[in-house]
N, C-alpha and C. Protein backbone atom coordinates (compact mmCIF):
# COMPACT_ATOMS: atom_id res chain seq x y z
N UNK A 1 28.06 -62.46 -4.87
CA UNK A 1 26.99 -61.86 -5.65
C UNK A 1 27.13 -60.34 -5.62
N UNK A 2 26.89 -59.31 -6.61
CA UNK A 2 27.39 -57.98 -6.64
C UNK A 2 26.14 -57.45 -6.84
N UNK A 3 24.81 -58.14 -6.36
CA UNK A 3 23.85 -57.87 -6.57
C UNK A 3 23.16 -57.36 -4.61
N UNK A 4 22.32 -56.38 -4.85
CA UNK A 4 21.95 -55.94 -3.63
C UNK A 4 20.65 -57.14 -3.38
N UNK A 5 20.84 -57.11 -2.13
CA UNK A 5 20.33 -58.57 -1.87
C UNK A 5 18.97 -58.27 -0.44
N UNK A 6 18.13 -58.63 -0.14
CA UNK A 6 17.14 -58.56 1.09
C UNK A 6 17.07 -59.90 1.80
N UNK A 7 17.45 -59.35 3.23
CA UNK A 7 17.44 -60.09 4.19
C UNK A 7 16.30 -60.10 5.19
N UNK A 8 15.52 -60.85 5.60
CA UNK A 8 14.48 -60.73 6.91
C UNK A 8 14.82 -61.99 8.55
N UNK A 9 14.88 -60.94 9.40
CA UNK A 9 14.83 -61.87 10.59
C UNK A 9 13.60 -62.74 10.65
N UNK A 10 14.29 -63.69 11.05
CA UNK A 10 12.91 -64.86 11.49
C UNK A 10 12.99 -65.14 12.66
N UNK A 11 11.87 -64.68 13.73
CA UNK A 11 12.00 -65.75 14.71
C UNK A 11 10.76 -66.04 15.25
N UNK A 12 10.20 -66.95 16.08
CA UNK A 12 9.33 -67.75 16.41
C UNK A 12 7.85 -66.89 17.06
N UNK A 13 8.34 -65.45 17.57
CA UNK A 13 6.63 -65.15 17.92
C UNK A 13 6.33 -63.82 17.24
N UNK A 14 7.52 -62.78 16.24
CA UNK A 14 7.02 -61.77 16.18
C UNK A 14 8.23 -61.83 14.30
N UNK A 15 7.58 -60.90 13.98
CA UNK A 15 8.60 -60.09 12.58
C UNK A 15 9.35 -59.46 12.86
N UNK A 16 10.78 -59.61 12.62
CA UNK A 16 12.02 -59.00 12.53
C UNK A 16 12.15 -57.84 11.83
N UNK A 17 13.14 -57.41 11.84
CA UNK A 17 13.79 -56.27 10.94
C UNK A 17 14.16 -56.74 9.59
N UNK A 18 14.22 -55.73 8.57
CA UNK A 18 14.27 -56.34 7.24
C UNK A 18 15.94 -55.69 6.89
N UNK A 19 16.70 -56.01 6.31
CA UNK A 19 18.23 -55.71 6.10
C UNK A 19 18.28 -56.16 4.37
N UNK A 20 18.92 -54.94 4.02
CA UNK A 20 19.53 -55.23 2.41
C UNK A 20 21.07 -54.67 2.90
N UNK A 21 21.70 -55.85 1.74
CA UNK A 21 23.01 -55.77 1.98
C UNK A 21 23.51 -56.64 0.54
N UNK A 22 24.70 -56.56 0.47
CA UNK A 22 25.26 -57.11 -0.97
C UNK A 22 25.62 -58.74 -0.23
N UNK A 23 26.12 -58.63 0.78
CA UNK A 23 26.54 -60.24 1.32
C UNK A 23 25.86 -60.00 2.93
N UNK A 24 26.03 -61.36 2.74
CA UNK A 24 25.34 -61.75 4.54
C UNK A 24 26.04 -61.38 5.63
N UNK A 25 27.29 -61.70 5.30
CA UNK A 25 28.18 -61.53 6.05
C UNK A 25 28.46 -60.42 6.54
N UNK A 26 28.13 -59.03 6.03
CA UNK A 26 28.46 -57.90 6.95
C UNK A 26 26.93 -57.56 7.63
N UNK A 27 26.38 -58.36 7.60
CA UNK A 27 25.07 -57.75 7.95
C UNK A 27 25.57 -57.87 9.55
N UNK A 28 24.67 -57.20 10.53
CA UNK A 28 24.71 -56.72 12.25
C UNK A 28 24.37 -58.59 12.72
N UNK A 29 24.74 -58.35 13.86
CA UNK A 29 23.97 -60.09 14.50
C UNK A 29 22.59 -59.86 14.50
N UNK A 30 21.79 -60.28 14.55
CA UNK A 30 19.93 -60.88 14.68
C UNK A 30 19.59 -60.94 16.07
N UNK A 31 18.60 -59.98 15.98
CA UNK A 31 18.41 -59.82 17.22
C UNK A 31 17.95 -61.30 18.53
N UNK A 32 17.86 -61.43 19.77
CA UNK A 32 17.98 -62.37 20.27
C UNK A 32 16.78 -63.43 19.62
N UNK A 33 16.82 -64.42 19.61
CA UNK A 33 16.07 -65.70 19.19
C UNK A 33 15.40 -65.49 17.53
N UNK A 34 16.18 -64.45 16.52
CA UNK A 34 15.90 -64.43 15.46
C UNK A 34 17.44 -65.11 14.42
N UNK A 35 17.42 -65.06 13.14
CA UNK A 35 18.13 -65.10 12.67
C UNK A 35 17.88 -64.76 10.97
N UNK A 36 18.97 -64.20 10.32
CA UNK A 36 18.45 -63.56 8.73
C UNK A 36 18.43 -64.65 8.04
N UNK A 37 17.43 -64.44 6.85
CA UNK A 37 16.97 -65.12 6.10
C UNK A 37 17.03 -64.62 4.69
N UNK A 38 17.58 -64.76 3.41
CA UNK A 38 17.88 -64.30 2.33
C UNK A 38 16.10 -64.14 1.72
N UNK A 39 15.83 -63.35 0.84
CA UNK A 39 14.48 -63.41 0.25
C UNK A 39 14.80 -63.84 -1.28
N UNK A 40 13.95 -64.62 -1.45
CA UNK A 40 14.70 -65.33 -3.06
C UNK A 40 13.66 -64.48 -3.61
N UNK A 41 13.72 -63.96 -4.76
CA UNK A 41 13.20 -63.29 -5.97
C UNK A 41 13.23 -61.61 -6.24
N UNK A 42 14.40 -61.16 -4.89
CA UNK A 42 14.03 -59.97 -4.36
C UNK A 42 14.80 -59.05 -5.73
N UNK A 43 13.84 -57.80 -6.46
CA UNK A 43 14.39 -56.71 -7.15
C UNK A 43 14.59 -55.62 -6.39
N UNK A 44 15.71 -54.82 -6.09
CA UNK A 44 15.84 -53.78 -6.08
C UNK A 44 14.81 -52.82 -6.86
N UNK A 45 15.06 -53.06 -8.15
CA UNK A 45 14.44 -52.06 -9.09
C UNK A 45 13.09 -51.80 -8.65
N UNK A 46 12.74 -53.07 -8.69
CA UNK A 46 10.97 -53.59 -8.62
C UNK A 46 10.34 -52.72 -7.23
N UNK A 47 11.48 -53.37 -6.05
CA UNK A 47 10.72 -52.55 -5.08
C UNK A 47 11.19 -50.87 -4.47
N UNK A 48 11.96 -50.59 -5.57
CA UNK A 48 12.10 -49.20 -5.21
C UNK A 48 11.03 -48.54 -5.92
N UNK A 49 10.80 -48.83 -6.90
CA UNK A 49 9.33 -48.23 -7.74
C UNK A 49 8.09 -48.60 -7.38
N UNK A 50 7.76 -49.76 -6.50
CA UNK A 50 6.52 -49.38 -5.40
C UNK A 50 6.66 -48.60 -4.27
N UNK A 51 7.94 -48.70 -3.97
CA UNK A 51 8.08 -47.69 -2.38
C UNK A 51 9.23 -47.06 -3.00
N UNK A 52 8.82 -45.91 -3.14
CA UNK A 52 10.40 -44.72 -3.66
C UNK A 52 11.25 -44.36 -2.64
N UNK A 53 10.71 -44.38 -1.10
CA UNK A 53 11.14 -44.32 0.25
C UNK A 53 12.66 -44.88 0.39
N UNK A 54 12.57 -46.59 -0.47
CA UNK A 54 13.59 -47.12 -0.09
C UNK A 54 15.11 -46.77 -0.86
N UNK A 55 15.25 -45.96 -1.96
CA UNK A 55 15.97 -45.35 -1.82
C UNK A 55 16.70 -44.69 -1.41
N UNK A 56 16.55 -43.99 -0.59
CA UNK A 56 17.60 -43.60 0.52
C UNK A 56 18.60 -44.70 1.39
N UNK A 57 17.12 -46.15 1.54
CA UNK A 57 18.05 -47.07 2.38
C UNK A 57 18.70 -47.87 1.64
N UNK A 58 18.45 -47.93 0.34
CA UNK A 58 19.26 -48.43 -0.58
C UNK A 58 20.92 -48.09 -0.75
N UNK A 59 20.97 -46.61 -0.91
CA UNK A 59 22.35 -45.77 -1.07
C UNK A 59 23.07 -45.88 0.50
N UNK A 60 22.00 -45.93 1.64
CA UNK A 60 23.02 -46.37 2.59
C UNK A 60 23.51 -47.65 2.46
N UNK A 61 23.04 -48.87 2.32
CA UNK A 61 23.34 -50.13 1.84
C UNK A 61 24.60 -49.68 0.89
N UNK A 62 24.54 -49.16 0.13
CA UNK A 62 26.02 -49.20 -1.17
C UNK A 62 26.58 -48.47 0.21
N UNK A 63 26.66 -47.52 0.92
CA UNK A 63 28.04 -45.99 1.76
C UNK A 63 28.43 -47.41 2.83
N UNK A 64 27.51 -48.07 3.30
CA UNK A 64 27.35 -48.84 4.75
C UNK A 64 27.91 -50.19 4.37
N UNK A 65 27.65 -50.75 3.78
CA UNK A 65 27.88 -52.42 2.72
C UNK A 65 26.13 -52.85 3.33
N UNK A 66 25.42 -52.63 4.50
CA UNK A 66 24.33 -53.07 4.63
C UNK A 66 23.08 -51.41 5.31
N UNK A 67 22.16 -51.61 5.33
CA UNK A 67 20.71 -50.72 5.61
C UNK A 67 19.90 -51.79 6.40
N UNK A 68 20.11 -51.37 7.56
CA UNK A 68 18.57 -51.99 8.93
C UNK A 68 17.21 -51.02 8.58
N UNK A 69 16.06 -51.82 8.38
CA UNK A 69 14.44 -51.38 8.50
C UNK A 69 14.40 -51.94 9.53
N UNK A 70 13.96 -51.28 10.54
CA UNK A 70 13.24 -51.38 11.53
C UNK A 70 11.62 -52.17 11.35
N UNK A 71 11.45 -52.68 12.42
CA UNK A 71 9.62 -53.22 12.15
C UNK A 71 9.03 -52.08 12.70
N UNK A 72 8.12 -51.82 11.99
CA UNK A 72 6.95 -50.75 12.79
C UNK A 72 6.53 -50.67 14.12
């Protein structure tokens, strides 16, 4: 897929980190007892124009092949 893509850890007591990346495969390992999860319907476009922020982590995603968000 040549499409930028959003990933979220899942695991059983808390919210993960959120990761965009073009494939899964270069994404980092998941942190202990989580694992990534693809988000089906996800726009780039869409959510850079509610949060303009993510631009920046976007263009690292294209320099990097993937961009880690941290959870708050």
């Amino acid at each position: 897929m040549n499409r930028l893509q959003k990933f979220v850890e899942h695991g059983a007591e808390r919210p993960g980190r959120t990761a965009y990346a073009f494939n899964a495969t270069v994404l980092p390992e998941p942190e202990a007892g989580f694992n990534w999860r693809p988000v089906a319907g996800f726009s780039a476009g869409d959510e850079v124009l509610k949060d303009p922020r993510l631009k920046t982590v976007f263009q690292t995603a294209i320099k990097r092949g993937f961009a880690i968000v941290s959870r708050d």
